[in-house]
PDB file of N, CA and C in Angstrom:
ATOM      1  N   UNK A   1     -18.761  42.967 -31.030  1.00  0.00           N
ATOM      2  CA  UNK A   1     -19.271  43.960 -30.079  1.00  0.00           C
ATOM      3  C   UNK A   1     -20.456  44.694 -30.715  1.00  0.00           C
ATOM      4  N   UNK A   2     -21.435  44.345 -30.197  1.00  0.00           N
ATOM      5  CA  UNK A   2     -23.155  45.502 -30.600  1.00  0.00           C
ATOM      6  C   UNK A   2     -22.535  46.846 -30.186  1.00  0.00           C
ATOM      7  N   UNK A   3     -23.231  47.669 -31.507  1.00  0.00           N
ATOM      8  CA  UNK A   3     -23.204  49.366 -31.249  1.00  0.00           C
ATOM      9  C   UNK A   3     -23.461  49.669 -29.856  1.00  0.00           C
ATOM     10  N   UNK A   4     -24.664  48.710 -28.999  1.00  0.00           N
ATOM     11  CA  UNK A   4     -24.692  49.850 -27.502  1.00  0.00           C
ATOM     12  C   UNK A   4     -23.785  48.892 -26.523  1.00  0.00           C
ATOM     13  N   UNK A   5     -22.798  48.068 -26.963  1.00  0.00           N
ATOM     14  CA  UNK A   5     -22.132  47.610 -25.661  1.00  0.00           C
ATOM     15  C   UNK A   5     -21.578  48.055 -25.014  1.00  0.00           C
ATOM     16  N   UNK A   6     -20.612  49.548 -25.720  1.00  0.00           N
ATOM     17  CA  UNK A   6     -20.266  50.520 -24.246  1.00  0.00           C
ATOM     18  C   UNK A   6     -20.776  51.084 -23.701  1.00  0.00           C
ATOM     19  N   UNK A   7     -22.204  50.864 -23.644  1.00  0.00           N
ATOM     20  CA  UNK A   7     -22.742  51.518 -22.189  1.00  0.00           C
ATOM     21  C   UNK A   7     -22.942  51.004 -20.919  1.00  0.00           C
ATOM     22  N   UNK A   8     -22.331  49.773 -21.297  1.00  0.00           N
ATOM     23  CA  UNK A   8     -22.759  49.050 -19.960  1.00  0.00           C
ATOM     24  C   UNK A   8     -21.363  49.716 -19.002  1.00  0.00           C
ATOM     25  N   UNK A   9     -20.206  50.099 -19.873  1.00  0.00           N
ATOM     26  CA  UNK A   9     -19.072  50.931 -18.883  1.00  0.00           C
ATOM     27  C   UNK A   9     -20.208  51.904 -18.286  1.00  0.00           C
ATOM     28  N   UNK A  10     -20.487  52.651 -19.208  1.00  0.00           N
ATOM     29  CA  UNK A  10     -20.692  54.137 -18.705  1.00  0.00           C
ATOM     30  C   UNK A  10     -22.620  54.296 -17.921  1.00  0.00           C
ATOM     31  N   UNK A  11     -22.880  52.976 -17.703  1.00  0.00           N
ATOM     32  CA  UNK A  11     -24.695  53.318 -16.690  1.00  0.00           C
ATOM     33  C   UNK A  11     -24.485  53.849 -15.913  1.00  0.00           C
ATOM     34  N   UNK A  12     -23.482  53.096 -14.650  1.00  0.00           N
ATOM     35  CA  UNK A  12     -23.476  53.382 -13.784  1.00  0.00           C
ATOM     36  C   UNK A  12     -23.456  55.159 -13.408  1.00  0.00           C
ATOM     37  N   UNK A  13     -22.698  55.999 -14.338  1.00  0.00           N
ATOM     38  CA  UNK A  13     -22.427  57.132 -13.994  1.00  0.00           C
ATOM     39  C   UNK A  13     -23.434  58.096 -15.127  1.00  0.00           C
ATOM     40  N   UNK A  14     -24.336  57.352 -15.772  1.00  0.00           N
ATOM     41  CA  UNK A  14     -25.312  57.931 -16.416  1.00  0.00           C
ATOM     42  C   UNK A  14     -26.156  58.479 -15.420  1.00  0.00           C
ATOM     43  N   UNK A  15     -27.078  60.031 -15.518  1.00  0.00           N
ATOM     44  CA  UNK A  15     -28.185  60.147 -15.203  1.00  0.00           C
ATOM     45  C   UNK A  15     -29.074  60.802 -15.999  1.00  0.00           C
ATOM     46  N   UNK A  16     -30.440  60.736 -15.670  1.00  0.00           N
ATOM     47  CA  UNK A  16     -31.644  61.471 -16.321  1.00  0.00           C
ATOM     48  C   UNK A  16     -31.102  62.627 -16.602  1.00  0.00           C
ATOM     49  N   UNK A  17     -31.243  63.451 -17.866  1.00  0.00           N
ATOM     50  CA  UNK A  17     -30.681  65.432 -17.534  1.00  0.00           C
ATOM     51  C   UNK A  17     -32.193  66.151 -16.521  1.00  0.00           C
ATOM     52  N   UNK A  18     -33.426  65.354 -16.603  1.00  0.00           N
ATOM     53  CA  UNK A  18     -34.159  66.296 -16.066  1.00  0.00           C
ATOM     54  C   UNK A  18     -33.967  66.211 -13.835  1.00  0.00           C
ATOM     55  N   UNK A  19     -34.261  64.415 -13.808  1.00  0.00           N
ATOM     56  CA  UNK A  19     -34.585  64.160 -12.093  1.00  0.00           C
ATOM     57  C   UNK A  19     -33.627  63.686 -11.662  1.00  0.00           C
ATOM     58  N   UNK A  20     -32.205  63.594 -12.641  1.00  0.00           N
ATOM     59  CA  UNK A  20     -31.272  63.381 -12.015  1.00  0.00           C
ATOM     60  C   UNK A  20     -30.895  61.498 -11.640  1.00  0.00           C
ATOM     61  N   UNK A  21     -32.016  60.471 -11.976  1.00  0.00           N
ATOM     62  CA  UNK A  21     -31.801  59.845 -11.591  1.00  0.00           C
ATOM     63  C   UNK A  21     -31.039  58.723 -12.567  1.00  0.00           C
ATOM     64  N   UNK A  22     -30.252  57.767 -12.174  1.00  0.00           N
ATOM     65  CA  UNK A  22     -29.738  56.363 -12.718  1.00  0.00           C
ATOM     66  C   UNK A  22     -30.584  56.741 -14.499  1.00  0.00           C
ATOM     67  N   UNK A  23     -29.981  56.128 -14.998  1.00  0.00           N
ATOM     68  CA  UNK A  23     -30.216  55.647 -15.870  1.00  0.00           C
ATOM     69  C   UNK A  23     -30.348  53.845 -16.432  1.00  0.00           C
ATOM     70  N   UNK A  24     -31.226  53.272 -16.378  1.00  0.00           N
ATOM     71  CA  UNK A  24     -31.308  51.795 -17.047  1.00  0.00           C
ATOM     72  C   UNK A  24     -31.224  51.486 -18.351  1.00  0.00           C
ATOM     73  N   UNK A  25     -30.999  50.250 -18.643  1.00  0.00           N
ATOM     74  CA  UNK A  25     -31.333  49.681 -19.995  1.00  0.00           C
ATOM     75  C   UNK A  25     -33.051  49.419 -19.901  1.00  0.00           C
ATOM     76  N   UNK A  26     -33.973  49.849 -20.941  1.00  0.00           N
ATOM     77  CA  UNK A  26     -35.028  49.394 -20.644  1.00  0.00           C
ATOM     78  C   UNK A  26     -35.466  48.431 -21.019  1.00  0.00           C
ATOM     79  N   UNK A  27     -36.741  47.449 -20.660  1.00  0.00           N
ATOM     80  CA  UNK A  27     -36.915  46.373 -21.289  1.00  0.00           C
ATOM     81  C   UNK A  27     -37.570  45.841 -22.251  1.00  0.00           C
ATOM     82  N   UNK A  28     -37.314  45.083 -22.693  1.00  0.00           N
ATOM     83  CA  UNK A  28     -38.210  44.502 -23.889  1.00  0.00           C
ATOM     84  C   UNK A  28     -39.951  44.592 -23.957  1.00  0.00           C
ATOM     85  N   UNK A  29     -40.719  44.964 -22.499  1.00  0.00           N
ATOM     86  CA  UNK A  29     -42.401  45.200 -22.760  1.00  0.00           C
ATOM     87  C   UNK A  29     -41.786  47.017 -22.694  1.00  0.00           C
ATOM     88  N   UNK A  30     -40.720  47.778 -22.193  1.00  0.00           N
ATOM     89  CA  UNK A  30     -40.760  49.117 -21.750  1.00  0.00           C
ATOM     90  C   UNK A  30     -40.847  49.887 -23.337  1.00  0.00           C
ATOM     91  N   UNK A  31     -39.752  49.142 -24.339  1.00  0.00           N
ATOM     92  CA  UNK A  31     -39.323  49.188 -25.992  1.00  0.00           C
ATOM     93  C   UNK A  31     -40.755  48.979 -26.435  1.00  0.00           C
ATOM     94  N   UNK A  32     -41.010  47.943 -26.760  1.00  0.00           N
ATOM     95  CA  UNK A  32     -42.705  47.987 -27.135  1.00  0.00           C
ATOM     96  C   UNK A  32     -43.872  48.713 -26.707  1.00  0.00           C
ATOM     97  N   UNK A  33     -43.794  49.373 -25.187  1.00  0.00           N
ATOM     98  CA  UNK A  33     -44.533  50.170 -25.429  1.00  0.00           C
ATOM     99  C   UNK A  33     -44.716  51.476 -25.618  1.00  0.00           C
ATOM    100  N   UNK A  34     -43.255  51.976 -26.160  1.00  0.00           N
ATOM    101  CA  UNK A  34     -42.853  53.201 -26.725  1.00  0.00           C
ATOM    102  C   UNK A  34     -42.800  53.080 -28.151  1.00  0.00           C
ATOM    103  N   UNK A  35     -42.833  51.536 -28.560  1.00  0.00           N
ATOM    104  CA  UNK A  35     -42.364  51.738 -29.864  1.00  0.00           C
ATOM    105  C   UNK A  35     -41.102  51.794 -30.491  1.00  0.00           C
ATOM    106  N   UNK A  36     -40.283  51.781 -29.749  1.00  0.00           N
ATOM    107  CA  UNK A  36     -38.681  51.640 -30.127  1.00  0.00           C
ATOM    108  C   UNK A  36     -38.338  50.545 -29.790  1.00  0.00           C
ATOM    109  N   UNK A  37     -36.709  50.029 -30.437  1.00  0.00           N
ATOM    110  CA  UNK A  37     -36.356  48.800 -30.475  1.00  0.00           C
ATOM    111  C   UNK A  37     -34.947  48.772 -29.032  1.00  0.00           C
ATOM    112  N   UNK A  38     -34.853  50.093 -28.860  1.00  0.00           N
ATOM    113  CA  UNK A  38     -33.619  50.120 -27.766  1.00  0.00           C
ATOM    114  C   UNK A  38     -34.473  51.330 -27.221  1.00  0.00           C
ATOM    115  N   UNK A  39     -34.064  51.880 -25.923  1.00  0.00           N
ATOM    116  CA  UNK A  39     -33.695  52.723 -24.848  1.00  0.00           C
ATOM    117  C   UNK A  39     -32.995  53.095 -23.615  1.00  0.00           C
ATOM    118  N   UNK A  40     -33.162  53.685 -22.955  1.00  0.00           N
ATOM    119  CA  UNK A  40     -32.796  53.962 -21.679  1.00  0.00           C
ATOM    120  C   UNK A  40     -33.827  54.560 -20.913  1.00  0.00           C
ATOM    121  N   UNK A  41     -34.097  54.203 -19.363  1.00  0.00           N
ATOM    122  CA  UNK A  41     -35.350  54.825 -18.848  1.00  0.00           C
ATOM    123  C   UNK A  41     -34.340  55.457 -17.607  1.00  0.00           C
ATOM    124  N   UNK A  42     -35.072  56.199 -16.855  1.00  0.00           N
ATOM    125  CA  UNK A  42     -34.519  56.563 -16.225  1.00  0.00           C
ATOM    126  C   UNK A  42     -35.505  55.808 -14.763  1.00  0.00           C
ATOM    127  N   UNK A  43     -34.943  55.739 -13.297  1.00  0.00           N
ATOM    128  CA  UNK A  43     -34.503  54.213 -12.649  1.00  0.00           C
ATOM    129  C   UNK A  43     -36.056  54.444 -12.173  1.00  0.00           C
ATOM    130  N   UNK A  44     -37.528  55.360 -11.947  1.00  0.00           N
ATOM    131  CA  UNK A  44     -38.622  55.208 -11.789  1.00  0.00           C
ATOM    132  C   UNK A  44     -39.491  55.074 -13.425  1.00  0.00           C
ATOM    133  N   UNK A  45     -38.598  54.639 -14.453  1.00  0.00           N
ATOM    134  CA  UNK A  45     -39.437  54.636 -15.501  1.00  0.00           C
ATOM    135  C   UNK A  45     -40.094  55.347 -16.449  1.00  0.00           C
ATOM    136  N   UNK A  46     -39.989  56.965 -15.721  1.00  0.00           N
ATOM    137  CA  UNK A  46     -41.323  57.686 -16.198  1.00  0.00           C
ATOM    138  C   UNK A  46     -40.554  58.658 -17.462  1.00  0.00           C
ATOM    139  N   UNK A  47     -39.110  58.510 -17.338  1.00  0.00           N
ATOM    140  CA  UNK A  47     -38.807  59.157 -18.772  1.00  0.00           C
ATOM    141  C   UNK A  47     -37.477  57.911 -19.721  1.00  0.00           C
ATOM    142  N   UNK A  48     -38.163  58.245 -21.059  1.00  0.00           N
ATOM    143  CA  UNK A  48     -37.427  57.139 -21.630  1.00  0.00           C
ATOM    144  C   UNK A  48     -36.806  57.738 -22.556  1.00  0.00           C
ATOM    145  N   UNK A  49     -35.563  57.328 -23.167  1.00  0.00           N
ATOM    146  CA  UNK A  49     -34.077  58.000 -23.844  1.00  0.00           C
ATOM    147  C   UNK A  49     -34.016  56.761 -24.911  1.00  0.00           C
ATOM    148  N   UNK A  50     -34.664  57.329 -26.161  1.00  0.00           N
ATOM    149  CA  UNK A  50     -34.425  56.741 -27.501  1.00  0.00           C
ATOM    150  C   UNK A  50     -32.836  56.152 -27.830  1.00  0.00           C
ATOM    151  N   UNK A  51     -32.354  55.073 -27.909  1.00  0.00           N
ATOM    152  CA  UNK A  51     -30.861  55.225 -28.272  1.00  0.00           C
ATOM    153  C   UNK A  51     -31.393  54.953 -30.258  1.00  0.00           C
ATOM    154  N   UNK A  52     -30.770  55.693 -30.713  1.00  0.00           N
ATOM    155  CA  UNK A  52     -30.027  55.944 -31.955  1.00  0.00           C
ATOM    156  C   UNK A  52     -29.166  55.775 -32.659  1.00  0.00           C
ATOM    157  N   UNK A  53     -29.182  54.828 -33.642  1.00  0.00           N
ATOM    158  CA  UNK A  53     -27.872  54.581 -34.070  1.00  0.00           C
ATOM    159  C   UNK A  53     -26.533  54.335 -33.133  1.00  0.00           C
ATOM    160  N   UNK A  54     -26.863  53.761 -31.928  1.00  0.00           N
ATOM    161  CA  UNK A  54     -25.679  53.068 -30.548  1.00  0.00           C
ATOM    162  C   UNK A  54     -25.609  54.109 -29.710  1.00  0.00           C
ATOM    163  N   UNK A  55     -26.452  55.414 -30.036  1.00  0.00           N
ATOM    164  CA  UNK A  55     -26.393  56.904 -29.520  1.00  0.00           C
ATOM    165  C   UNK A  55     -27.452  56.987 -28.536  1.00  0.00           C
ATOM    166  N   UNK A  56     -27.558  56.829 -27.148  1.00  0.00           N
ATOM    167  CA  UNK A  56     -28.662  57.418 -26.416  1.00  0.00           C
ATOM    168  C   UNK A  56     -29.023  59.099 -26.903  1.00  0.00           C
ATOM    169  N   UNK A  57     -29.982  59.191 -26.698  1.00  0.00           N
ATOM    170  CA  UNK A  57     -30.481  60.870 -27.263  1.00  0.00           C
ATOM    171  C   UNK A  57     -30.619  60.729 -25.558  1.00  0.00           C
ATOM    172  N   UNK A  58     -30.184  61.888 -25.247  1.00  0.00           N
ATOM    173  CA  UNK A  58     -30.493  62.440 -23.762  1.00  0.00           C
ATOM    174  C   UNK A  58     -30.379  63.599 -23.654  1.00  0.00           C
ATOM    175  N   UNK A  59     -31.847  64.319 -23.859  1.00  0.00           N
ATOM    176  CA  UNK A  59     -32.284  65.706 -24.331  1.00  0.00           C
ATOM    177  C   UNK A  59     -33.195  65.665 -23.137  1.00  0.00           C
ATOM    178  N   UNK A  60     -33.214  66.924 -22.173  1.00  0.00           N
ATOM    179  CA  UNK A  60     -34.077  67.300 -21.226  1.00  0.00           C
ATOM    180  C   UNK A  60     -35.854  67.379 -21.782  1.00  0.00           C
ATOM    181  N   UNK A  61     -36.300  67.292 -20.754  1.00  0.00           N
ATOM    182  CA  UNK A  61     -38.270  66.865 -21.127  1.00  0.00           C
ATOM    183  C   UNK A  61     -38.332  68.754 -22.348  1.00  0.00           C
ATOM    184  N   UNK A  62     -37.214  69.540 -21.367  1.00  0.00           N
ATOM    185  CA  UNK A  62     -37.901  71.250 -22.642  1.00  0.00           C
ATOM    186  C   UNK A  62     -37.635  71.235 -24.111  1.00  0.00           C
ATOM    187  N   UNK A  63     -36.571  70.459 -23.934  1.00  0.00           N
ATOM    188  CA  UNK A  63     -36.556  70.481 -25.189  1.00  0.00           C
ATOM    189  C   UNK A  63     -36.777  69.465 -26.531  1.00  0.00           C
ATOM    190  N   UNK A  64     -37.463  68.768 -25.639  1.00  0.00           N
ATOM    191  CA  UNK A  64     -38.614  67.586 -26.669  1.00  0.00           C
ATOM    192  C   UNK A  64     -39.653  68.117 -27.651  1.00  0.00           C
TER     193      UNK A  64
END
């Protein structure tokens, strides 16, 4: 089992903390062009959630 395989339980009931929306796995051009090797975007893309050590960071845009 990979560090982020339990999230595939818990997407569905993931959301953004700022717009509220879905949360995704992002993809392999979304990772490259942030520069990270994992994330989470939220379901229009425009905010992306570093996972960490199997840890999504899901910290609102204020306190970035």
């Amino acid at each position: 089992m990979s560090d982020t395989a339990w999230l595939e339980d818990f997407l569905p009931v993931m959301r953004c903390p700022d717009t509220h929306q879905p949360l995704r796995r992002a993809t392999a051009e979304e990772c490259a062009k942030h520069g990270v090797d994992s994330a989470l975007v939220s379901e229009d893309g425009a905010r992306v959630f570093i996972i960490d050590a199997g840890i999504p960071i899901l910290l609102p845009a204020s306190a970035s």
